[in-house]
C-alpha atoms as a PDB file:
ATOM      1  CA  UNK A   1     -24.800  48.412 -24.758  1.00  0.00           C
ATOM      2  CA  UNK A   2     -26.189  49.270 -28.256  1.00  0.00           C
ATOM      3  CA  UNK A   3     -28.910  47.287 -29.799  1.00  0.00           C
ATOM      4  CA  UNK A   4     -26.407  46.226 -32.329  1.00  0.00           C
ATOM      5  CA  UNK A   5     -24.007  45.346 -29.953  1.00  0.00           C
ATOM      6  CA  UNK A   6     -26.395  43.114 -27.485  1.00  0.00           C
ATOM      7  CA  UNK A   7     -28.047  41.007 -30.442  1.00  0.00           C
ATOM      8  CA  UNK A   8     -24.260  40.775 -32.105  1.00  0.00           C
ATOM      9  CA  UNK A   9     -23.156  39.669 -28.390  1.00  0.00           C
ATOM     10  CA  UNK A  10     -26.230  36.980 -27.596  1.00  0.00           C
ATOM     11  CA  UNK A  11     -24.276  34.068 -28.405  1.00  0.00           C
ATOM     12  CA  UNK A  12     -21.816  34.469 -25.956  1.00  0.00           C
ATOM     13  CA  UNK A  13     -24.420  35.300 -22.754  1.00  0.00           C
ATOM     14  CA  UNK A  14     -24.694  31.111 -21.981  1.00  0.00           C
ATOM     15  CA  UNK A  15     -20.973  31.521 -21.519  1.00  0.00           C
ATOM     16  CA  UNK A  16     -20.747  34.569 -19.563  1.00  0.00           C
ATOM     17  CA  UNK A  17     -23.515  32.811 -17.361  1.00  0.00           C
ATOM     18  CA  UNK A  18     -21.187  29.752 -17.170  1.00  0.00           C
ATOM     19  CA  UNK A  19     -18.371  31.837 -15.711  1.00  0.00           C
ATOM     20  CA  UNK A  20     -20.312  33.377 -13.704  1.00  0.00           C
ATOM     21  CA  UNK A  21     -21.232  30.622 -11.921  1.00  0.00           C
ATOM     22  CA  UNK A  22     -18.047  29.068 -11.978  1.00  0.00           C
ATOM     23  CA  UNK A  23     -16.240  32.345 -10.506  1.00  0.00           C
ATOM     24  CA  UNK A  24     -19.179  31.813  -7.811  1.00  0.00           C
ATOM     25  CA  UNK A  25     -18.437  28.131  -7.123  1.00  0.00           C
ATOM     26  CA  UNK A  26     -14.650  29.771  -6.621  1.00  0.00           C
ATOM     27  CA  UNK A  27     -15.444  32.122  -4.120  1.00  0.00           C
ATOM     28  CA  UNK A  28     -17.903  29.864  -1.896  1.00  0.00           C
ATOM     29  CA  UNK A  29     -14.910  27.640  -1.930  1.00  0.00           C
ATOM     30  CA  UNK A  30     -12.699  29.241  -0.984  1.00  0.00           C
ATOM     31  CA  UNK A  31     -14.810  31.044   1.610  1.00  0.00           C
ATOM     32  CA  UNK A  32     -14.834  27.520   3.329  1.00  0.00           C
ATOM     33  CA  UNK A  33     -11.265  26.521   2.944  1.00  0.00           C
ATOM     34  CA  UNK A  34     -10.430  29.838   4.559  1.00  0.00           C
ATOM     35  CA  UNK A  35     -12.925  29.603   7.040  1.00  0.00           C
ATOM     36  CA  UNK A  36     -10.795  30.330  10.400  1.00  0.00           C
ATOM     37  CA  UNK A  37     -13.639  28.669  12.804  1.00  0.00           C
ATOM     38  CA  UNK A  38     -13.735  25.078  10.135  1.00  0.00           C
ATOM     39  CA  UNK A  39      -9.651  25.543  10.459  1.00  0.00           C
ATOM     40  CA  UNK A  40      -9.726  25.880  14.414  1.00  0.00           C
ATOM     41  CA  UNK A  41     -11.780  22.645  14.604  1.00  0.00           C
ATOM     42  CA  UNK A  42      -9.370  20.856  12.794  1.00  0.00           C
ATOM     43  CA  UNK A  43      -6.722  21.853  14.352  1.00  0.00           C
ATOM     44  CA  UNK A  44      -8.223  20.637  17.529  1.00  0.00           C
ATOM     45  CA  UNK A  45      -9.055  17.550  15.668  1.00  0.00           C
ATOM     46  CA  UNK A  46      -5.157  17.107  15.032  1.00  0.00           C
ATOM     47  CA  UNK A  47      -4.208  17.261  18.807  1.00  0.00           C
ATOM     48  CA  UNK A  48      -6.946  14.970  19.875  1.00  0.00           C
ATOM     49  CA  UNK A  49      -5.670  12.895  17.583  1.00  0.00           C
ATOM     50  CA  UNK A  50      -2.221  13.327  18.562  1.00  0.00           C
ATOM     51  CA  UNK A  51      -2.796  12.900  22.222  1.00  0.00           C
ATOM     52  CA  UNK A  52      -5.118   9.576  21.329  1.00  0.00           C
ATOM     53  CA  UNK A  53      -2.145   8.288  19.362  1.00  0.00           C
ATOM     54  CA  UNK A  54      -3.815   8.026  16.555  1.00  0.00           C
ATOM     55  CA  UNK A  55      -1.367   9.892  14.965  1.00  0.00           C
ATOM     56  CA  UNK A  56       2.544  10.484  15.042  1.00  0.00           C
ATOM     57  CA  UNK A  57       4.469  13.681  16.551  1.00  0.00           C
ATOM     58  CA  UNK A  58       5.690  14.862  13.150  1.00  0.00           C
ATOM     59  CA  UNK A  59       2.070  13.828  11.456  1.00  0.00           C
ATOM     60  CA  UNK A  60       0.222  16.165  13.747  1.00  0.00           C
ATOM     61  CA  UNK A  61       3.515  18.835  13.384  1.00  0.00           C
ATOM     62  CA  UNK A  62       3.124  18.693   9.802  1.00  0.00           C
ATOM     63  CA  UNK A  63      -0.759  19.046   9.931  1.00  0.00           C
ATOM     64  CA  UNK A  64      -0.731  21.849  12.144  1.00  0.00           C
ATOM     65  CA  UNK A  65       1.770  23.804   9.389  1.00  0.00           C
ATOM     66  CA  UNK A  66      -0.386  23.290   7.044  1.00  0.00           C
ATOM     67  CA  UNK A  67      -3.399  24.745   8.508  1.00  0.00           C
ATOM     68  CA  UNK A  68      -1.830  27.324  10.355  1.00  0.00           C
ATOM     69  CA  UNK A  69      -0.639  28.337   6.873  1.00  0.00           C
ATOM     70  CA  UNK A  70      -4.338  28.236   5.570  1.00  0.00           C
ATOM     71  CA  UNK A  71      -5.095  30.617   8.139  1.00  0.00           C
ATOM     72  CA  UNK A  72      -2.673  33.126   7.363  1.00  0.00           C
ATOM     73  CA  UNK A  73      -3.541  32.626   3.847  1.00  0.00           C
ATOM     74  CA  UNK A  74      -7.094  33.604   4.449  1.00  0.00           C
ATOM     75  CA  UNK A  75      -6.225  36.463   6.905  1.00  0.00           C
ATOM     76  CA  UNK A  76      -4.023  37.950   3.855  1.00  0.00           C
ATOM     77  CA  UNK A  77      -6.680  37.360   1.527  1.00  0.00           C
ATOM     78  CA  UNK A  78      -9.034  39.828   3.498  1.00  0.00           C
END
């Protein structure tokens, strides 16, 4: 990047810094929804539940989908 370019350009760096960080914020978030050891614990969390009565059949069926589908998600995504 020219001299020219950079000074022309300075305005803009507090908002390349801002989407920087928020692209960050994205991926550490999505590190921990993805997370398959944070989606095994809740699983397990969903049949103690389940098994305490805490919670219905189709409650815990409908819980399980949905992180069983998180964890496919996140194997795709590596």
């Amino acid at each position: 990047m020219g001299l020219f370019t950079g000074l022309v350009l300075l305005p803009l760096a507090p908002v390349r810094g801002v989407v920087w960080l928020a692209e960050q914020v994205q991926e550490q978030a999505e590190r921990q929804l993805y997370d398959p050891q944070r989606i095994v614990r809740l699983l397990e969390e969903v049949a103690e539940a389940r098994d305490a009565g805490e919670i219905s059949e189709e409650e815990a069926a409908r819980q399980e989908d949905e992180l069983v589908n998180l964890l496919a998600e996140g194997s795709r995504r590596r």
